[in-house]
Protein backbone atom coordinates (compact mmCIF):
# COMPACT_ATOMS: atom_id res chain seq x y z
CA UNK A 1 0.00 0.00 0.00
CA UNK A 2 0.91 3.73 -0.72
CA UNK A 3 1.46 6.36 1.88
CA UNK A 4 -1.14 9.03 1.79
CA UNK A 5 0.62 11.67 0.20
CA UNK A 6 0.84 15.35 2.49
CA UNK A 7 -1.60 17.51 1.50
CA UNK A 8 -1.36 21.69 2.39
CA UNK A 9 0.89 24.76 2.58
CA UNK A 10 4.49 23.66 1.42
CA UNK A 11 3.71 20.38 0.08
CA UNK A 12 3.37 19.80 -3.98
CA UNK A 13 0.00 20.13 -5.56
CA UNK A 14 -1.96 16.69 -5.08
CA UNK A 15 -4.18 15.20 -7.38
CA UNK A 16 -7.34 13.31 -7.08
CA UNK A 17 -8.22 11.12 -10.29
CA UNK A 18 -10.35 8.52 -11.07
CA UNK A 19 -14.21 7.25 -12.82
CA UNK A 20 -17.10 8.70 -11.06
CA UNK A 21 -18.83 5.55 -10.48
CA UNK A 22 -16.87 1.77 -10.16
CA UNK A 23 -18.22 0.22 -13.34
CA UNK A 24 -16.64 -2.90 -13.50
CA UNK A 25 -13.23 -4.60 -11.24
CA UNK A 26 -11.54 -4.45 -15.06
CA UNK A 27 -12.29 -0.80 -15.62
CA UNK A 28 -11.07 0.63 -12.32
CA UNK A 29 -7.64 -1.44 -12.51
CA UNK A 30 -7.50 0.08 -16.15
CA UNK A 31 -7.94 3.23 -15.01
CA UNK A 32 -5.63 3.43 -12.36
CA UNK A 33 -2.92 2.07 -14.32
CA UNK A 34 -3.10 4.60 -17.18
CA UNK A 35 -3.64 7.42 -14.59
CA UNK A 36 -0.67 6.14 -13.15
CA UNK A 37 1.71 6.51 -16.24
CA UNK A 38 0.39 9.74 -17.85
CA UNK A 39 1.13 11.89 -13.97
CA UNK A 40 2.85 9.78 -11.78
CA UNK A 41 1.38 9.30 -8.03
CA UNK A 42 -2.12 10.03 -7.36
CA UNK A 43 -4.88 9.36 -4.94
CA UNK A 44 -7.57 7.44 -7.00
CA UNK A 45 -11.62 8.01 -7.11
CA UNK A 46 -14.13 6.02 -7.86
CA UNK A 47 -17.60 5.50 -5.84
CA UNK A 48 -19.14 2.19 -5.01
CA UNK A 49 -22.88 3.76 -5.43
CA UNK A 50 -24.04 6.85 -6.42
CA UNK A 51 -27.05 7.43 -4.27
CA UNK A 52 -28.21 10.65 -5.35
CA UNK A 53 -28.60 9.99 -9.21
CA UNK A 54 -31.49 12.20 -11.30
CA UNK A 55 -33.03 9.24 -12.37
CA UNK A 56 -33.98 5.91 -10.23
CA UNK A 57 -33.19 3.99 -13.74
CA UNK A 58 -29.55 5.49 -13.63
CA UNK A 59 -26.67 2.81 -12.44
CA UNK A 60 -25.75 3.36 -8.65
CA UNK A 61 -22.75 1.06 -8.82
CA UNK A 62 -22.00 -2.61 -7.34
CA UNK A 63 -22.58 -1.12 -4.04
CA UNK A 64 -20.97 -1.66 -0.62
CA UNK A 65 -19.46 -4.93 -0.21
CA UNK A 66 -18.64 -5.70 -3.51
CA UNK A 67 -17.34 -2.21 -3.93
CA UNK A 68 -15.06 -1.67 -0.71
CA UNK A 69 -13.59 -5.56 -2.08
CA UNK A 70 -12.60 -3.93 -5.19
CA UNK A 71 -11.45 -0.74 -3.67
CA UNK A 72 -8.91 -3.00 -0.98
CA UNK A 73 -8.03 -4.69 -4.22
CA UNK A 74 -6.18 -1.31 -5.53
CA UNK A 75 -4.85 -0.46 -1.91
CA UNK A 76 -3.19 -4.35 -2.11
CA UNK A 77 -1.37 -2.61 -5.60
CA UNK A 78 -0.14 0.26 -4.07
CA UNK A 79 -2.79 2.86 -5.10
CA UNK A 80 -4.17 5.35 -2.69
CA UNK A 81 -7.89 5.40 -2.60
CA UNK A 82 -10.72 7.84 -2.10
CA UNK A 83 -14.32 6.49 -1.81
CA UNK A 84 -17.44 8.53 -0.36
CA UNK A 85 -20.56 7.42 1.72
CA UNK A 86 -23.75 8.23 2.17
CA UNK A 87 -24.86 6.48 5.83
CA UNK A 88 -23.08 6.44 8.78
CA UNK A 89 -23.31 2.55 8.90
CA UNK A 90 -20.91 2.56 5.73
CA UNK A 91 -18.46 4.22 7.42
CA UNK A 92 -16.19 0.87 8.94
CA UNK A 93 -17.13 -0.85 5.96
CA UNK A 94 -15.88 1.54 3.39
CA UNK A 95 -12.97 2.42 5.40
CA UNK A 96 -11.05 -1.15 5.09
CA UNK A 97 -10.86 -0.04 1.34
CA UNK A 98 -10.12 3.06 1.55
CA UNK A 99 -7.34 5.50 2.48
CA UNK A 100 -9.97 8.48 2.58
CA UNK A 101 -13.79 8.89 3.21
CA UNK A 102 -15.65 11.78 1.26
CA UNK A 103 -18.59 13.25 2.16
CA UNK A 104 -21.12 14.10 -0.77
CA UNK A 105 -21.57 17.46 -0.88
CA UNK A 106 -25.22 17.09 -0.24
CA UNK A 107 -24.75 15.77 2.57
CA UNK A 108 -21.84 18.02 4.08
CA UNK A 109 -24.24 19.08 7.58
CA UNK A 110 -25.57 15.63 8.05
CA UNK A 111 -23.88 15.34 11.77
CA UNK A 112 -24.52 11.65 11.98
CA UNK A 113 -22.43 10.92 8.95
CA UNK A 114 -19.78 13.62 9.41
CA UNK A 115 -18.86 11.96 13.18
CA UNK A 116 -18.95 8.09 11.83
CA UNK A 117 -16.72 9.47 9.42
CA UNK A 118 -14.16 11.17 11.70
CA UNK A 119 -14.62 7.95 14.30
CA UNK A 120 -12.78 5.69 11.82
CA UNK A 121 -9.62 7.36 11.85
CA UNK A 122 -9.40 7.63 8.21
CA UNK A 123 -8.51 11.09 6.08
CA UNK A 124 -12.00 12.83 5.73
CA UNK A 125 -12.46 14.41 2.49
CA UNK A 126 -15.60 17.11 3.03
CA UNK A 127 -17.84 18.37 -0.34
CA UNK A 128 -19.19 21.67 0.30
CA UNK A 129 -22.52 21.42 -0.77
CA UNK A 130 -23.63 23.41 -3.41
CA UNK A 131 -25.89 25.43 -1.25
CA UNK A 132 -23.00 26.20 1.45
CA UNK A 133 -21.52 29.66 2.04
CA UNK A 134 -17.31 29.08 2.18
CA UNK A 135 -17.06 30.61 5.94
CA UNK A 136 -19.75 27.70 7.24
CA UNK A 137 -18.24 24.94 5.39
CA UNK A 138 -15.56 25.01 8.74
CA UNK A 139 -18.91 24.36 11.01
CA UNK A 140 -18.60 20.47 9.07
CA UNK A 141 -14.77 20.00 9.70
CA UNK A 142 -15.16 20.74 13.26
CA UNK A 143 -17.69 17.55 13.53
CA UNK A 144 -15.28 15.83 12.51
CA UNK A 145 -12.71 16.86 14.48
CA UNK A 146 -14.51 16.65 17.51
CA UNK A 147 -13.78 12.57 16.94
CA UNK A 148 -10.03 13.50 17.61
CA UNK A 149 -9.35 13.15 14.21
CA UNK A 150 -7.77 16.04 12.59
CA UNK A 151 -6.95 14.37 9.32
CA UNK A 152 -9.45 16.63 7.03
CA UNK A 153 -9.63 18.10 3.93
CA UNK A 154 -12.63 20.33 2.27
CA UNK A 155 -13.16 20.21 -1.20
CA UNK A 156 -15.06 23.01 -3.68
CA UNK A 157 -16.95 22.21 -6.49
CA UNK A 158 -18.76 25.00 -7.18
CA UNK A 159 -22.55 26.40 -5.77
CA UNK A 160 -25.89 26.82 -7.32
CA UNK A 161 -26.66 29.37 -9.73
CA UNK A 162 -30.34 29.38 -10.78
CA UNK A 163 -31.54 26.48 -12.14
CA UNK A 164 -29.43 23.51 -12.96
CA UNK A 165 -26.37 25.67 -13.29
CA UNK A 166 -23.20 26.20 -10.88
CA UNK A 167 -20.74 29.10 -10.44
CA UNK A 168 -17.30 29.13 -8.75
CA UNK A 169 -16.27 32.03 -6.51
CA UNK A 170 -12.90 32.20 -6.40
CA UNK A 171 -12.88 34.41 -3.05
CA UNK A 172 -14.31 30.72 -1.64
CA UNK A 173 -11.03 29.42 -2.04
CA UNK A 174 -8.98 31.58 -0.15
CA UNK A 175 -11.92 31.79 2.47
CA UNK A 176 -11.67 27.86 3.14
CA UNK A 177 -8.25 28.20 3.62
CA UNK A 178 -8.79 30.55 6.19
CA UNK A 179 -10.14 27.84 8.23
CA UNK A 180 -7.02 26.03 8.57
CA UNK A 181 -7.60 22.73 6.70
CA UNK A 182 -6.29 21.98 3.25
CA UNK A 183 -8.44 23.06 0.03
CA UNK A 184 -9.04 20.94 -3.00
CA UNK A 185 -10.59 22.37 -6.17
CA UNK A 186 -13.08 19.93 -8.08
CA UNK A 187 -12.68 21.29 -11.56
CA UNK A 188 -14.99 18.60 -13.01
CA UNK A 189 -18.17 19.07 -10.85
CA UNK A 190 -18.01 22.37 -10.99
CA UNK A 191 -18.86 22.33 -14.23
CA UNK A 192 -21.47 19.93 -14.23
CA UNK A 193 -25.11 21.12 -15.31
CA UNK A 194 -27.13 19.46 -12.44
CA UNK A 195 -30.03 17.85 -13.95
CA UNK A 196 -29.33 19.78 -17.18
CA UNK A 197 -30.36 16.68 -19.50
CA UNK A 198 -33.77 16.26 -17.48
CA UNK A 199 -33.33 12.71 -16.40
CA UNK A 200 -29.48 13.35 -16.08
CA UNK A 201 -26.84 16.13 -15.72
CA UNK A 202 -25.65 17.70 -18.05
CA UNK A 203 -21.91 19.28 -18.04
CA UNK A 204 -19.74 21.55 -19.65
CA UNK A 205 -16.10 19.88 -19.80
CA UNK A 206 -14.38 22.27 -22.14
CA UNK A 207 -14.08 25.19 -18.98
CA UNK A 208 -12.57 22.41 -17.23
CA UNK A 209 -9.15 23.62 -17.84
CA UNK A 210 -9.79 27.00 -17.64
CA UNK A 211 -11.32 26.96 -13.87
CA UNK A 212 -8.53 24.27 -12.77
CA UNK A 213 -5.95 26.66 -13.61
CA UNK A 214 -7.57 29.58 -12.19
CA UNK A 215 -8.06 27.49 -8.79
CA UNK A 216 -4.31 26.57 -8.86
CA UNK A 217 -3.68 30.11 -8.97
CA UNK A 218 -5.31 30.79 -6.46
CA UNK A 219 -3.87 28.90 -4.14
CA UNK A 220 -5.44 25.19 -3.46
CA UNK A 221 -3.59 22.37 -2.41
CA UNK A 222 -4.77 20.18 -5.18
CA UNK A 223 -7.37 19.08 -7.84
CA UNK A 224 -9.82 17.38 -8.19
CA UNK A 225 -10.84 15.47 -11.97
CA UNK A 226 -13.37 12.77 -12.53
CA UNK A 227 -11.68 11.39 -16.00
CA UNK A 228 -13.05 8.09 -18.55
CA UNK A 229 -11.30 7.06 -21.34
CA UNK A 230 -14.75 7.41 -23.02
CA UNK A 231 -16.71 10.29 -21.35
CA UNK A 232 -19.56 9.81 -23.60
CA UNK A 233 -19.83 5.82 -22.45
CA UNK A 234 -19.28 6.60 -18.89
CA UNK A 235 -22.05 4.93 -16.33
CA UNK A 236 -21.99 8.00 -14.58
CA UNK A 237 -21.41 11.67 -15.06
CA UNK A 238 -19.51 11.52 -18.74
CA UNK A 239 -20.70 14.53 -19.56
CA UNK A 240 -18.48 16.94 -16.91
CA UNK A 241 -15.67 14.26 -17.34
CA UNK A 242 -12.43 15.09 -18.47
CA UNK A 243 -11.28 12.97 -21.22
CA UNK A 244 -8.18 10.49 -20.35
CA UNK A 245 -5.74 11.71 -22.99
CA UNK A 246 -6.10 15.30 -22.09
CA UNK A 247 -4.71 14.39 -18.13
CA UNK A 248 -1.09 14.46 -18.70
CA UNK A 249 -1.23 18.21 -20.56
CA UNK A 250 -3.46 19.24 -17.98
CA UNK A 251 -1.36 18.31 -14.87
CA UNK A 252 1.72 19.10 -16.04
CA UNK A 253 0.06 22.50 -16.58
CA UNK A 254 -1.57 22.62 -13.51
CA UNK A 255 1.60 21.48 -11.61
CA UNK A 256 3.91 24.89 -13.20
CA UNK A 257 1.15 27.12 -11.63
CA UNK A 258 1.67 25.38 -8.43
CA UNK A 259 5.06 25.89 -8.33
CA UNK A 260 4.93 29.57 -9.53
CA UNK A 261 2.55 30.83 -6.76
CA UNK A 262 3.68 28.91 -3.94
């Protein structure tokens, strides 16, 4: 297994890669091994269910068990592994495959959730939710850290603008800081189009880049990507995905900013 890499002021930019849903054992170990030789180390992504999905007809994933089995499986290979839950109950489960536990930024204030999280001991990655002011966002951390584990990070990925459209505020960025725990910038949710295709979301890939950049500017301690080799055959948000091949440009990129402003 691969040490958790450090994430915050000092340390180099970190990125988080990987599908947005596990769609197969195959896929995931395919994925991981060409994220692995276009950037190098990396802590990899994938869910085991997507419970909030637009549509009830949309694929979730394999779910729990078989999901945290697969997940271990990349830890056993030397991967570093991010997975989020949705119930407190997952928490133990999810953590024996996982180096970090996110919390879905819809459910950033559920209390419950945020302290089985923080009880397991594992690195807590925290959404804000799309309908959470930057300054509050610290109100969620501290529920965690009230377990006695300080091991947190808080991750933006942009907030509600109208209907089915976000907006990033850079100011958020610095603001998070602020609060003493490290910031990651999701470039790929942020420019999703929530519920945008009716039954699905929509997305709007081609700013990835752009906002990325400007976040990295800014100041955050890493990124955030959901990537497919196929966007347009992914199970599971393909259209905010950033395509496979256009990772290595991108980081590279991303990782001379880093270095400039720090």
């Amino acid at each position: 297994m691969s040490a958790l890499p450090p994430i915050g002021r000092g340390h180099p930019l970190v990125l988080i890669a990987g599908p947005c849903v596990i769609e197969s054992e195959q896929h995931v170990h395919f994925l991981a091994t060409e994220i692995r030789k276009l950037v190098g180390q990396f802590i990899f992504k994938a869910s085991f269910d997507k419970a909030n999905r637009s549509s009830l007809s949309s694929y979730r994933g394999p779910g729990l068990k078989d999901g945290t089995r697969i997940l271990a499986g990349l830890r056993r290979e030397g991967y570093v592994v991010l997975t989020d839950i949705h119930e407190p109950s997952q928490a133990e489960v999810a953590a024996e495959g996982a180096d970090i536990l996110q919390i879905p930024a819809f459910l950033c204030r559920q209390t419950d959730l945020l302290l089985a999280a923080g009880r397991t001991g594992r690195t807590i990655n925290i959404k804000k939710g799309q309908f959470v002011a930057p300054h509050d966002i610290r109100n969620a951390a501290e529920k965690v850290a009230s377990t006695g584990n300080n091991k947190i990070i808080l991750t933006e990925r942009g907030s509600s603008f109208g209907y089915n459209n976000l907006v990033v505020d850079m100011r958020g960025l610095q603001i998070m800081r602020e609060s003493g725990w490290p910031v990651v910038f999701d470039a790929t949710h942020s420019v999703q189009l929530p519920g945008g295709m009716g039954s699905t979301s929509g997305g709007q890939p081609q700013f990835i880049p752009t906002l990325a950049r400007a976040a990295v500017a800014a100041g955050v301690d890493g990124i955030f990507v959901e990537v497919h080799e196929a966007p347009e055959r992914a199970l599971s948000d393909g259209p905010n995905a950033l395509r496979l091949d256009l990772l290595a440009s991108l980081w590279e990129k991303l990782q001379a900013i880093h270095r400039l402003v720090s």
